[in-house]
Protein backbone atom coordinates (compact mmCIF):
# COMPACT_ATOMS: atom_id res chain seq x y z
CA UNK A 1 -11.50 0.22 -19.56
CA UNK A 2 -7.87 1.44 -19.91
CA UNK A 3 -9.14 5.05 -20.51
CA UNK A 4 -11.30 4.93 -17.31
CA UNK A 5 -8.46 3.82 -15.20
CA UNK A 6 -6.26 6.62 -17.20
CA UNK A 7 -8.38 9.37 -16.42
CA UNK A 8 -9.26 8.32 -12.70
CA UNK A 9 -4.75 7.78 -12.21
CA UNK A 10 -4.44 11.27 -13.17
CA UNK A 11 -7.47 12.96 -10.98
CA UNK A 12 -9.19 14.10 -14.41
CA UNK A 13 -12.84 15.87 -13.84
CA UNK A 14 -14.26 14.05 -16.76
CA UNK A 15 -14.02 10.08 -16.85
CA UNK A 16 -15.44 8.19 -19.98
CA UNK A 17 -17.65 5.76 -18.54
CA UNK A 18 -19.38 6.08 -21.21
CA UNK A 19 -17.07 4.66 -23.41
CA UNK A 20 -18.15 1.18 -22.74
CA UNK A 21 -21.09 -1.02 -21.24
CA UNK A 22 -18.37 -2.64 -18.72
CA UNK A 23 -17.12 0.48 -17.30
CA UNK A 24 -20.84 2.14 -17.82
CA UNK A 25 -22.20 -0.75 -15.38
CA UNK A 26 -19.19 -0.60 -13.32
CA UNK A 27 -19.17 3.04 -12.73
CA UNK A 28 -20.56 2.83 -9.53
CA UNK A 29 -17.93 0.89 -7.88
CA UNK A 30 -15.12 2.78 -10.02
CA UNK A 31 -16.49 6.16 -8.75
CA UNK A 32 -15.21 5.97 -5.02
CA UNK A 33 -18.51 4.01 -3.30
CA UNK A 34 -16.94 0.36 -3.43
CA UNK A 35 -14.11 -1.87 -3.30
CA UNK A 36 -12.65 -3.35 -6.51
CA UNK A 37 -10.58 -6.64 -6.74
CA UNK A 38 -8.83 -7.57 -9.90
CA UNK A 39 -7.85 -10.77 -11.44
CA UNK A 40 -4.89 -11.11 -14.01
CA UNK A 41 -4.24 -14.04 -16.18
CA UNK A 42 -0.86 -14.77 -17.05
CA UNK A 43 0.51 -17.58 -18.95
CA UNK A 44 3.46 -19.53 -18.22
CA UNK A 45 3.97 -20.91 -22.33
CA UNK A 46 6.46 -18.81 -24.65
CA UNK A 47 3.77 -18.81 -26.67
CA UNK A 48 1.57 -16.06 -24.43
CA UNK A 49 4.55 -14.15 -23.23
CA UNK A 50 3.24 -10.91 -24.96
CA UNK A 51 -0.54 -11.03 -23.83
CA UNK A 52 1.00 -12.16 -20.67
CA UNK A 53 3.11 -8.82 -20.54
CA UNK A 54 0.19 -6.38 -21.88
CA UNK A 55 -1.93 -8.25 -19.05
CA UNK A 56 0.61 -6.96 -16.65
CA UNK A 57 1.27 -3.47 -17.99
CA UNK A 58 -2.71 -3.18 -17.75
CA UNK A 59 -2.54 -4.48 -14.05
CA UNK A 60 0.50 -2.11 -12.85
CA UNK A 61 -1.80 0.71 -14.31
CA UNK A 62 -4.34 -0.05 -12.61
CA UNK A 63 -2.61 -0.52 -9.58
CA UNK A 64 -1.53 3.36 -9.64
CA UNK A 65 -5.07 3.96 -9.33
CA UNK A 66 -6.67 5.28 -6.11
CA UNK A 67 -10.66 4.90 -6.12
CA UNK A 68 -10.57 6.46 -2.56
CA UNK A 69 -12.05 5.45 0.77
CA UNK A 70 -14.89 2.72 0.55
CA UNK A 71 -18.08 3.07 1.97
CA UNK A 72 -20.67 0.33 3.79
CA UNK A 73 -23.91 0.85 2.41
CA UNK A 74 -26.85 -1.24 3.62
CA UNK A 75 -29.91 -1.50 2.30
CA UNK A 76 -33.29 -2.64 4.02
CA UNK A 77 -36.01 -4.19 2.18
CA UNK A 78 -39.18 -4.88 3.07
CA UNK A 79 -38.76 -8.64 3.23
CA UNK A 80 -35.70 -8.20 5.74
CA UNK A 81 -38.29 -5.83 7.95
CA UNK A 82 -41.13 -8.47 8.14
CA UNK A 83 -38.54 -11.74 8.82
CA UNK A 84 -38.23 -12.76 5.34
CA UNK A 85 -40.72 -14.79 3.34
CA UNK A 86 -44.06 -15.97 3.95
């Protein structure tokens, strides 16, 4: 995941989505068409405090990142064309 948000911070023409089944399912929202939201856990214990920094390091990174405008895309299926179900 980190590499995918690496190479799409620095503009690269060749992202690894590859590199993974989470960023090979997510590639269509990472590539520009959608909106992406991201949650970071952080813990408040002493115990935590250096998953809780990598956490944010990861975040700020990712935060750098521009996916580029997002687009509405609706699609019509045959059951929204006849009313729904029967």
């Amino acid at each position: 995941l980190a590499d995918v948000f690496t190479a799409i911070g620095q503009r690269a023409s060749f992202v690894p989505f590859r590199n993974s089944k989470l960023t090979y399912l997510l590639q269509p929202a990472l590539s520009g068409s959608g909106k992406m939201c991201m949650f970071v856990n952080v813990s408040p214990t002493e115990a935590s405090v250096q998953e809780t920094l990598c956490s944010l390091r990861f975040a700020t990174k990712v935060n750098k990142c521009e996916l580029g405008k997002a687009m509405r895309t609706v699609e019509t299926t045959a059951s929204c064309k006849t009313g729904g179900a029967t």
